[in-house]
Protein backbone atom coordinates (compact mmCIF):
# COMPACT_ATOMS: atom_id res chain seq x y z
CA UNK A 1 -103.93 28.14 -161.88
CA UNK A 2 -104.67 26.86 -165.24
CA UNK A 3 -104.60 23.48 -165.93
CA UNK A 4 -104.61 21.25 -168.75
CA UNK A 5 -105.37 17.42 -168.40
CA UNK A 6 -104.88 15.27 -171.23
CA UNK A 7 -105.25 11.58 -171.66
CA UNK A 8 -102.30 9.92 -173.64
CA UNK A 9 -102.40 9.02 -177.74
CA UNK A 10 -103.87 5.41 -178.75
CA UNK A 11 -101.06 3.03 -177.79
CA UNK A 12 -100.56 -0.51 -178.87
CA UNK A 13 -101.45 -3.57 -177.37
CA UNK A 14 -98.77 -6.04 -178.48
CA UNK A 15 -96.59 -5.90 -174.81
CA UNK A 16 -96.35 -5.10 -171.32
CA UNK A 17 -98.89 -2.31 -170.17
CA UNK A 18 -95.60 0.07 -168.95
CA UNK A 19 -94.05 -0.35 -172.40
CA UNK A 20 -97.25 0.07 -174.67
CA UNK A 21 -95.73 2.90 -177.41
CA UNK A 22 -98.04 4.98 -179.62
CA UNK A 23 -99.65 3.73 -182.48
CA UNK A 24 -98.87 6.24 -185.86
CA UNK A 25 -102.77 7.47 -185.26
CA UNK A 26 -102.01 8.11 -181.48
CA UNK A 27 -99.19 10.37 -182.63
CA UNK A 28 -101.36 12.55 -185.57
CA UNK A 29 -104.36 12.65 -182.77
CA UNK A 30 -101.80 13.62 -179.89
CA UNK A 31 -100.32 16.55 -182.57
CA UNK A 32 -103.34 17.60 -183.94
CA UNK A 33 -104.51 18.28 -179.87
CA UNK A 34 -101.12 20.20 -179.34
CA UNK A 35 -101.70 22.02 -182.45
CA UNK A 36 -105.10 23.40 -180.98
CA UNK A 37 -103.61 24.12 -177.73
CA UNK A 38 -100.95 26.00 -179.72
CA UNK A 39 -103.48 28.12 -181.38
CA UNK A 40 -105.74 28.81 -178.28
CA UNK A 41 -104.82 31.70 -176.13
CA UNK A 42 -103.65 29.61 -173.00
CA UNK A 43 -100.50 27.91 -173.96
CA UNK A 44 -98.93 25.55 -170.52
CA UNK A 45 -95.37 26.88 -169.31
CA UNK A 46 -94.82 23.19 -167.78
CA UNK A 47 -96.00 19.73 -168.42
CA UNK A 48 -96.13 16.63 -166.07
CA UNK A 49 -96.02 13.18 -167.32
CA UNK A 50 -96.59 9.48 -166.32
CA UNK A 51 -93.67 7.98 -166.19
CA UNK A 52 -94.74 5.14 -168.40
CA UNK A 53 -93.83 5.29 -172.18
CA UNK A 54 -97.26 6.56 -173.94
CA UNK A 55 -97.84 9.40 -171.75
CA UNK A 56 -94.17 10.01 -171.97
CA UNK A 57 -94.16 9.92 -175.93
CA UNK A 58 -97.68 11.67 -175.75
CA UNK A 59 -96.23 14.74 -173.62
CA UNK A 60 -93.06 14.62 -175.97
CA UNK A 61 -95.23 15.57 -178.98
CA UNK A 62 -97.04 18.12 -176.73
CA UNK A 63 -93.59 19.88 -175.74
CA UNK A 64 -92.13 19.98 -179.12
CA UNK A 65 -94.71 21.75 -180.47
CA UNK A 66 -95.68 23.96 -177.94
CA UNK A 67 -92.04 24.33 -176.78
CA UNK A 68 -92.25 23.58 -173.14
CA UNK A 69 -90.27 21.38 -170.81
CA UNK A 70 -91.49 17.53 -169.46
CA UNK A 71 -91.00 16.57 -165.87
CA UNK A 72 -91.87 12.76 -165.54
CA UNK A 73 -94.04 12.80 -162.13
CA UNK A 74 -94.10 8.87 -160.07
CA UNK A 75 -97.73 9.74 -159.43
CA UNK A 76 -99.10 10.05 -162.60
CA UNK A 77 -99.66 6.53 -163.16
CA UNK A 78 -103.56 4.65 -164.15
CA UNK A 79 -104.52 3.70 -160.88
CA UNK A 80 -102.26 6.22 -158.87
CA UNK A 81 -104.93 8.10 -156.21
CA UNK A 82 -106.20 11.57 -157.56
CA UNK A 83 -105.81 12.95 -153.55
CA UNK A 84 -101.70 12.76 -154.43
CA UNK A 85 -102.25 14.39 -157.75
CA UNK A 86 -104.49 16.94 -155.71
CA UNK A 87 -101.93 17.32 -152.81
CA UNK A 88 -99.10 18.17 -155.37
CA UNK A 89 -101.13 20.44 -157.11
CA UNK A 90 -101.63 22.85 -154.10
CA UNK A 91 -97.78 23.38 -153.39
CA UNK A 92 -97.05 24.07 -156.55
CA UNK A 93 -96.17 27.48 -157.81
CA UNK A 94 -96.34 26.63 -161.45
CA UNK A 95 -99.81 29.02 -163.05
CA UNK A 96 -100.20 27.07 -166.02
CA UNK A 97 -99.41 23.46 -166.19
CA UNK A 98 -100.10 20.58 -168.04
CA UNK A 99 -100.58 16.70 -167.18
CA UNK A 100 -100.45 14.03 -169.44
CA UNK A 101 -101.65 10.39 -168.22
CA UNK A 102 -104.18 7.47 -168.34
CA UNK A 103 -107.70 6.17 -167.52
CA UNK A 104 -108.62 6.08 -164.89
CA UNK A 105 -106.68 9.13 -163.28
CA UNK A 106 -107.23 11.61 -165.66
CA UNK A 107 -110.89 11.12 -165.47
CA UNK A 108 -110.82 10.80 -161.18
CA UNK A 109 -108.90 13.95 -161.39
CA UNK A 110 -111.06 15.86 -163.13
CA UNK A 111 -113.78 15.23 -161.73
CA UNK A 112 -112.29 15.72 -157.96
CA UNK A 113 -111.56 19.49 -159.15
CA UNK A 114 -114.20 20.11 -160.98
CA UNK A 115 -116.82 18.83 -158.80
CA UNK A 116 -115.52 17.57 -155.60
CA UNK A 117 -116.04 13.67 -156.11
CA UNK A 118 -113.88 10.87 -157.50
CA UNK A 119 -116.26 9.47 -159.85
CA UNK A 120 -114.33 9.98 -162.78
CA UNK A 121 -115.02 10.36 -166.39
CA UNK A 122 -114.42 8.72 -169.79
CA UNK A 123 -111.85 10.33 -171.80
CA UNK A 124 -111.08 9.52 -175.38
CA UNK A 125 -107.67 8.65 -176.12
CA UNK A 126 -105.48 11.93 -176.88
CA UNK A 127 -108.38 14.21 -175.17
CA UNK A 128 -107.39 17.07 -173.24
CA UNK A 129 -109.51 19.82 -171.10
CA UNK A 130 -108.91 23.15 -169.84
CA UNK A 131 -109.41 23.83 -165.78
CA UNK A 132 -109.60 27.03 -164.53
CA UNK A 133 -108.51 26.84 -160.66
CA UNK A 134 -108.70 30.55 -159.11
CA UNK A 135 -108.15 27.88 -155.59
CA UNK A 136 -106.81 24.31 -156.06
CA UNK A 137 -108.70 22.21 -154.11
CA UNK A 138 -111.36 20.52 -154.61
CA UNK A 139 -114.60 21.12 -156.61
CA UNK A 140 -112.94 24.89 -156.81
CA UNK A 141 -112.07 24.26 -160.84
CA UNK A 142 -114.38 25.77 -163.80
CA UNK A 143 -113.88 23.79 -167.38
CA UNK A 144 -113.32 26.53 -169.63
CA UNK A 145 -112.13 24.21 -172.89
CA UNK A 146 -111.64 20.93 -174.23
CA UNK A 147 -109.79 19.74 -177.36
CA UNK A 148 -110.81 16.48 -178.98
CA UNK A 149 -108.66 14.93 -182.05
């Protein structure tokens, strides 16, 4: 499997953490990401989003320009345990799928791939890595790429 995790644009602060929308820069970093993606040779076929409105809006811009579909996954959320995002993972038959979400899962998850652990790492807003998962479980995923706005 190939796999793609990308932390959602810069969002606003000015209400409720599940209705924060992307700022204008959040949208030309989130684009300018997809646009690199588009021009790479591995291009996702699916992408999974938080439910909540940046990653949503974030995945959006994603789709549109690389012209795949959104499914809106429950267990994408910030605080949402990587294990779930893990256990998904293996049952699905997808090869080269996307997820969009938020601090700290994005960073949890990559590292529990990557390296076994749950750790986690910082990643900018609209920052996205490539995982290259011949197995999906974990510490069985090689970063081949990552695109930074």
């Amino acid at each position: 499997m190939n796999l793609v995790i990308m932390r959602h644009g810069e969002a606003g602060w000015h209400t409720l953490d599940q209705q924060r929308e992307l700022t204008d820069a959040g949208r030309l970093a989130t684009a300018a990401v997809a646009r690199q993606l588009a021009d790479s040779s591995w291009r996702p076929t699916l992408i999974w989003s938080s439910p909540l409105i940046r990653a949503h809006q974030t995945a959006t811009i994603v789709s549109e320009i690389l012209n795949c579909p959104v499914q809106e996954k429950p267990f994408l959320t910030p605080d949402d345990d990587p294990g779930l995002s893990l256990d998904t993972l293996i049952l699905e038959s997808e090869k080269n799928l996307m997820i969009v979400s938020h601090m700290p899962l994005v960073g949890s998850l990559s590292t529990l791939l990557v390296d076994g652990h749950r750790h986690g790492i910082p990643f900018m807003t609209s920052q996205a890595i490539l995982l290259d998962m011949p197995i999906v479980g974990p510490g069985c995923a090689d970063l081949r790429d990552q695109y930074l706005p």
